[in-house]
Protein backbone atom coordinates (compact mmCIF):
# COMPACT_ATOMS: atom_id res chain seq x y z
CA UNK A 1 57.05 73.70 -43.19
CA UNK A 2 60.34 72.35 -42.03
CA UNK A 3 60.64 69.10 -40.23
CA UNK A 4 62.47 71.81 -37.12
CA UNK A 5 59.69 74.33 -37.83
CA UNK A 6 56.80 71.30 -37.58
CA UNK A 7 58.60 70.01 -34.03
CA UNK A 8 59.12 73.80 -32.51
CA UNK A 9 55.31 73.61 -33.40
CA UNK A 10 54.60 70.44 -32.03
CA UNK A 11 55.94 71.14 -28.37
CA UNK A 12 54.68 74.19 -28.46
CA UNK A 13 51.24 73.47 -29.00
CA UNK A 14 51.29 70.45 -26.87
CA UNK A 15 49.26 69.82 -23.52
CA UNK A 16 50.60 69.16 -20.63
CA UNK A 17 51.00 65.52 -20.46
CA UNK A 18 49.78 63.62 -17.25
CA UNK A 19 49.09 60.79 -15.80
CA UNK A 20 45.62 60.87 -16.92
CA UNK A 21 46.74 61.37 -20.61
CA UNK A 22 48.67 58.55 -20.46
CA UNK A 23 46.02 56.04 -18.91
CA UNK A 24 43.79 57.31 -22.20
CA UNK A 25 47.00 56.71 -24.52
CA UNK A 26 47.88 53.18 -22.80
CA UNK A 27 43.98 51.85 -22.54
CA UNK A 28 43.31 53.02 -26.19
CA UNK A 29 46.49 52.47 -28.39
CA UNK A 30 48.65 50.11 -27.01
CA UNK A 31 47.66 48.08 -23.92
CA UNK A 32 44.32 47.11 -25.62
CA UNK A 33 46.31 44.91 -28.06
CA UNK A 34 49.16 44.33 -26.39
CA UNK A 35 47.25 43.33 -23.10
CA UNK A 36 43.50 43.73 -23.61
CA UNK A 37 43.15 45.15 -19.92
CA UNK A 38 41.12 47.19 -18.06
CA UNK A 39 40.88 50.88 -17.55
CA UNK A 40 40.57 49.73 -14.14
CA UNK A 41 43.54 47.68 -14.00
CA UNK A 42 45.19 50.67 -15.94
CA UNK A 43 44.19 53.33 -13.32
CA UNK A 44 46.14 50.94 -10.79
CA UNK A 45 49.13 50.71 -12.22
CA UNK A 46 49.79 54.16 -13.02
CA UNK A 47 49.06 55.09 -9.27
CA UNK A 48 50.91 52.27 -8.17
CA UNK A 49 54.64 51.75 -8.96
CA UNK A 50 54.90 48.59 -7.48
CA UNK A 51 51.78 47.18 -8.73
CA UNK A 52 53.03 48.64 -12.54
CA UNK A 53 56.26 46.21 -11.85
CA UNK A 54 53.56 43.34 -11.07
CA UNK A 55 52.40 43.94 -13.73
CA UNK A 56 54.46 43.82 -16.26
CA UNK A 57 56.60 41.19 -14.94
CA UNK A 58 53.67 38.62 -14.69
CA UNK A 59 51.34 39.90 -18.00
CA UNK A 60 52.95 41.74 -20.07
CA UNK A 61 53.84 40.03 -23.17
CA UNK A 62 56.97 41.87 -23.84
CA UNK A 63 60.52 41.93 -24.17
CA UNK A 64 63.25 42.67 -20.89
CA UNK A 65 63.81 45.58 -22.39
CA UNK A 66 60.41 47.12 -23.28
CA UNK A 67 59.18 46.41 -20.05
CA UNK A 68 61.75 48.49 -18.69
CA UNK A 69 60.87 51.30 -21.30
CA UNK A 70 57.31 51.05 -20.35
CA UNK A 71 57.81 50.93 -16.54
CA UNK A 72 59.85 54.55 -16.98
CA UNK A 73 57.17 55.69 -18.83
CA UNK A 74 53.85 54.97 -16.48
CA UNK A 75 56.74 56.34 -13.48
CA UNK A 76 57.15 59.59 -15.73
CA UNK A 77 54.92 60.21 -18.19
CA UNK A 78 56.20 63.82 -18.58
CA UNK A 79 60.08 62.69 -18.87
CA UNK A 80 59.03 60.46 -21.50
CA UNK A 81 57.34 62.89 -23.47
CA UNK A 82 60.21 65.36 -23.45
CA UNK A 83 62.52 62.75 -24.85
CA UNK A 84 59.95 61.67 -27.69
CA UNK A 85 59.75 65.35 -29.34
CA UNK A 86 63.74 65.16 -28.66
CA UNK A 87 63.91 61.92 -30.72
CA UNK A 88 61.69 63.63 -33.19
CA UNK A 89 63.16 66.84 -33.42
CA UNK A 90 66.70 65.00 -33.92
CA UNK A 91 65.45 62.81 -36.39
CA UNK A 92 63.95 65.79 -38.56
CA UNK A 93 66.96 67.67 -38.31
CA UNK A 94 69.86 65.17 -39.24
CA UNK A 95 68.14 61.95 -41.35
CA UNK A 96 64.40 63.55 -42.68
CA UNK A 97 66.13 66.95 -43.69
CA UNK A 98 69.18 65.03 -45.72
CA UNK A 99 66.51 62.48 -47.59
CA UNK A 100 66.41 62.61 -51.56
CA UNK A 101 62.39 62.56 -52.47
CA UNK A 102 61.84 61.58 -56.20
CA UNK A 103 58.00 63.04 -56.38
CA UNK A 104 57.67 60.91 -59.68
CA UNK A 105 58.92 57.40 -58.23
CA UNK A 106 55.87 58.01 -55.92
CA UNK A 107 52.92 59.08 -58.96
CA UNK A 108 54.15 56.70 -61.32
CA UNK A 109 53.61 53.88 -58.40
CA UNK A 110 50.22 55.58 -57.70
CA UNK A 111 49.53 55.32 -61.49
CA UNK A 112 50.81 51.56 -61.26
CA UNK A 113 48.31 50.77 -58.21
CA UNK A 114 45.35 51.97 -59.66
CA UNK A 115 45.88 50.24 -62.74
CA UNK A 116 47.11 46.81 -61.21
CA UNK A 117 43.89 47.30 -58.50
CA UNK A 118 41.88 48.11 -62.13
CA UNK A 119 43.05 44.83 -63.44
CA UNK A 120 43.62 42.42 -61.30
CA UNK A 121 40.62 42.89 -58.63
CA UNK A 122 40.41 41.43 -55.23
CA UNK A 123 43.31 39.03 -55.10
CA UNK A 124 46.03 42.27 -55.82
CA UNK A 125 43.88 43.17 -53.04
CA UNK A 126 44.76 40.77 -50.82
CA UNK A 127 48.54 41.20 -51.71
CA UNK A 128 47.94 44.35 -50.81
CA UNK A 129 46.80 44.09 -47.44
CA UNK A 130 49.05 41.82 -46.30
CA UNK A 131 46.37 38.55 -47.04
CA UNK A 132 43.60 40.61 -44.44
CA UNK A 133 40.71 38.49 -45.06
CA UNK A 134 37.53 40.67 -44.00
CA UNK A 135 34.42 38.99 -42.21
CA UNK A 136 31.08 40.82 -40.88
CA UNK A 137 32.71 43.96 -42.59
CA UNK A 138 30.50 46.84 -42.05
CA UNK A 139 29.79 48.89 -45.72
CA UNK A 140 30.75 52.15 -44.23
CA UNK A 141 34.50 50.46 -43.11
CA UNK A 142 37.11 51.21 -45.60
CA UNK A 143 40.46 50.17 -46.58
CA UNK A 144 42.89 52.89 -46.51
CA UNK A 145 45.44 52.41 -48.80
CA UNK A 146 48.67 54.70 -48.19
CA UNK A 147 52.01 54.66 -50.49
CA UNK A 148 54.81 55.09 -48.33
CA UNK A 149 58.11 56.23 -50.45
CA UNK A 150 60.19 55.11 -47.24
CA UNK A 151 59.19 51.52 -46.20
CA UNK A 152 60.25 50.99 -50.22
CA UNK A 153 59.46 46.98 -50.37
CA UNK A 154 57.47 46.56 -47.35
CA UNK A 155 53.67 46.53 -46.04
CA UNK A 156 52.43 47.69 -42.57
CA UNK A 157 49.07 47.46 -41.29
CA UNK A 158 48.08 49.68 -39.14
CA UNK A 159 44.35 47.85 -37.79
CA UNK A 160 42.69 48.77 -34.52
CA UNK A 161 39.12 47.18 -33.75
CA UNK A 162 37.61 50.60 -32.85
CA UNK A 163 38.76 52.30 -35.61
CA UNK A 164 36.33 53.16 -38.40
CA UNK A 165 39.37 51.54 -41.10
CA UNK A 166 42.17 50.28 -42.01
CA UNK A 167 45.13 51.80 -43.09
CA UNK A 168 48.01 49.96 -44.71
CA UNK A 169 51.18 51.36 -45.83
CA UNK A 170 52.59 50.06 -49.14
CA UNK A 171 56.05 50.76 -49.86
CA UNK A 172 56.05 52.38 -53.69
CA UNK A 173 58.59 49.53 -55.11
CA UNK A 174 56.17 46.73 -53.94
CA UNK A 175 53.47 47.74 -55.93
CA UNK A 176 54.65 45.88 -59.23
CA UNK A 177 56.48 43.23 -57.60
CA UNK A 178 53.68 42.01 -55.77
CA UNK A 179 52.14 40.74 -58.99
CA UNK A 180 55.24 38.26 -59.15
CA UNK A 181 53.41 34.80 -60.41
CA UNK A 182 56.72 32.40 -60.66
CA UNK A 183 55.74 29.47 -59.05
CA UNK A 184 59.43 28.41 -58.66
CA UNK A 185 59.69 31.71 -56.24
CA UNK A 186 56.92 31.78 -54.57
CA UNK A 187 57.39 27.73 -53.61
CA UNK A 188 61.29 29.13 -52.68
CA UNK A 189 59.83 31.70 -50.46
CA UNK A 190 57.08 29.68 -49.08
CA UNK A 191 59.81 26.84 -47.91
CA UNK A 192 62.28 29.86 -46.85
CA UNK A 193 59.62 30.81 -44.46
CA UNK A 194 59.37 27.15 -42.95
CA UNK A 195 63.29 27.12 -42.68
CA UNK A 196 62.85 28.72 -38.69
CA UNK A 197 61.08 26.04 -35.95
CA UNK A 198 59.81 28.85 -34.20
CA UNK A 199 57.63 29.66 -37.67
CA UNK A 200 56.68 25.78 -37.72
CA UNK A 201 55.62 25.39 -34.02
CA UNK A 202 53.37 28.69 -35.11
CA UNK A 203 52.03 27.09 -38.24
CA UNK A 204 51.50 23.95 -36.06
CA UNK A 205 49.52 26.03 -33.00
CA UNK A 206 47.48 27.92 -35.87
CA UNK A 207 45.78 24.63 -37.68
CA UNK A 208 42.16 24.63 -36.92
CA UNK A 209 42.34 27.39 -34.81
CA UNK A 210 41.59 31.14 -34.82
CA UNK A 211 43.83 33.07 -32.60
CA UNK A 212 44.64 37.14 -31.74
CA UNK A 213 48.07 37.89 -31.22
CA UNK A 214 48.05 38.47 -27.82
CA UNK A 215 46.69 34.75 -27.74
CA UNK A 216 49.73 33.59 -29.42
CA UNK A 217 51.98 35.24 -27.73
CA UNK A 218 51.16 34.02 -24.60
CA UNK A 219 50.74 30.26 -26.36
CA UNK A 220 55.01 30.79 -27.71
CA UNK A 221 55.66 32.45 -24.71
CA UNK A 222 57.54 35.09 -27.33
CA UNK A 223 57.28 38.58 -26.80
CA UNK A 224 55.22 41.21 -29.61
CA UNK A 225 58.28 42.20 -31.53
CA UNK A 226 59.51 38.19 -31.39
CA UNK A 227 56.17 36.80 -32.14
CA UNK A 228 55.92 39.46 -35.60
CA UNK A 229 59.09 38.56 -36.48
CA UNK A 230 58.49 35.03 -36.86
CA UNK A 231 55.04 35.16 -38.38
CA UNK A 232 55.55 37.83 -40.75
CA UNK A 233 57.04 35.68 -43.33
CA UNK A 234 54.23 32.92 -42.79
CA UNK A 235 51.80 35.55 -43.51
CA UNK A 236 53.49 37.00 -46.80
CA UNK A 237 53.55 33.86 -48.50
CA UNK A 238 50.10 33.16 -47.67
CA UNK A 239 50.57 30.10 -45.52
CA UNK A 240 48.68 31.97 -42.12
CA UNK A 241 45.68 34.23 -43.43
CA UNK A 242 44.93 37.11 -41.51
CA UNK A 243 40.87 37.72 -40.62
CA UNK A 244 38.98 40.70 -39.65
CA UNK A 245 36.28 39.62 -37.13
CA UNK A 246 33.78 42.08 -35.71
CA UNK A 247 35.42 43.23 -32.94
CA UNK A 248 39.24 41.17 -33.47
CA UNK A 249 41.99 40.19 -35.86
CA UNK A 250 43.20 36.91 -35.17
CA UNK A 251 44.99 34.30 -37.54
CA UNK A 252 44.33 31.27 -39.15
CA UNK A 253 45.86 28.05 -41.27
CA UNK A 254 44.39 25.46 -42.95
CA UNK A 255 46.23 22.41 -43.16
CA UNK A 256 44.87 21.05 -46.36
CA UNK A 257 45.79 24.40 -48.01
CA UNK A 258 49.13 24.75 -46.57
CA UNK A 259 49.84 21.44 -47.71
CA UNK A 260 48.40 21.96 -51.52
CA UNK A 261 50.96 25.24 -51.65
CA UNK A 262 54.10 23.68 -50.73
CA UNK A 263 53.31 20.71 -52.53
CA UNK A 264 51.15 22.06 -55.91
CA UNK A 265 54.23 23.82 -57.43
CA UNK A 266 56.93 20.66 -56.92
CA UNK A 267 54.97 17.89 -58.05
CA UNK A 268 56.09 16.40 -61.41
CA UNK A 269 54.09 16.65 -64.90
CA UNK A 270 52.27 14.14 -65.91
């Protein structure tokens, strides 16, 4: 199916999107990470447009301009969703349609994953999944591991506490350079990740503590998008670990560790 034949599809075969819709998209997806509200508080703000503005202005950790986005969209739900499948049906139709797809790129990665996950065990693993560090896991919760020919050299996790995994997306070139072992480069990124003060102030807030996003957002007093942006490299190099809780993800940093890693690959021979 085309990506224009999959869209005339989609908004054809979509409900009418409400009000009600939207409090069970915003209470489920979104606002529970973003926020962790109420369905109660939820169901007031989408009745309410002054109350949304409230809101937002005085809780939500986001930037000027996503507030705006998301104030639009709890005012007009409908609107909104008309201009998604627009974005989406543009998209298919003038980047998706023009990509060049090398199927075997994509096996031979698979072929390298299995083998490298084969070899190498639990800390490939870890690479993997972005450091995720797994406590009270459940046996029937899985790690879904998805290889993503556009993302190329990235990761995304996609983690939810209510869902029954997690999915990650690995970008098919990262598979083989994730087993990179120079310690000269991985000291160089590791410092190259301390080289921002928002990144050290985080490292700082982060020793001997155990904190959800939202939390340290609120603690930086940076927005979602800022707050990812800084940590994202403190996480890669394995200087903030990442832990699965029961019912949370939150992050972590040891100082004794953190101070072994930047220190363990500069010190002279004896």
């Amino acid at each position: 199916m085309t990506a224009r034949k999959l869209g005339r599809s989609y908004r054809e075969d979509s409900l009418a999107f409400s009000k009600r819709d939207a409090k069970g998209l915003l209470s489920d997806r979104v606002w529970s990470k973003v926020c962790r509200i109420h369905e109660s508080i939820m169901g007031r703000i989408l009745g309410d447009q002054l109350e949304a503005l409230v809101f937002l202005t005085d809780k939500a950790v986001l930037s000027s301009q996503q507030k705006a986005v998301m104030l639009d969209f709890i005012s007009s739900p409908e609107s909104m969703k008309d201009d998604f499948l627009h974005l989406l049906l543009w998209y298919g139709e003038h980047v998706y349609s023009s990509v060049q797809y090398e199927d075997e790129l994509v096996a031979e990665s698979r072929r390298s994953l299995e083998r490298n996950l084969s070899t190498f065990g639990n800390d490939y693993l870890l690479k993997l999944t972005d450091n995720m560090h797994n406590e009270e896991l459940e046996e029937e919760r899985k790690m879904v591991l998805v290889l993503s020919y556009f993302i190329e050299n990235a990761q995304r996790g996609i983690l939810h506490p209510r869902a029954k995994n997690d999915v990650f997306l690995i970008g098919y070139n990262s598979v083989s350079s994730l087993l990179e072992s120079d310690p000269v480069a991985n000291a160089s990124r590791r410092y190259g990740a301390l080289s921002n003060s928002n990144r050290i102030r985080l490292l700082n807030s982060l020793f001997g503590e155990r904190l959800t996003d939202y939390e340290l957002s609120r603690k930086m007093k940076l927005s979602n998008a800022e707050l990812t942006e800084t940590f994202s490299a403190l996480v890669a190099c394995g200087l903030v670990k990442t832990v699965r809780e029961s019912d949370r993800i939150v992050f972590t940093a040891e100082r004794e560790e953190v101070i072994d890693m930047l220190t363990g690959e500069i010190k002279g021979k004896k």
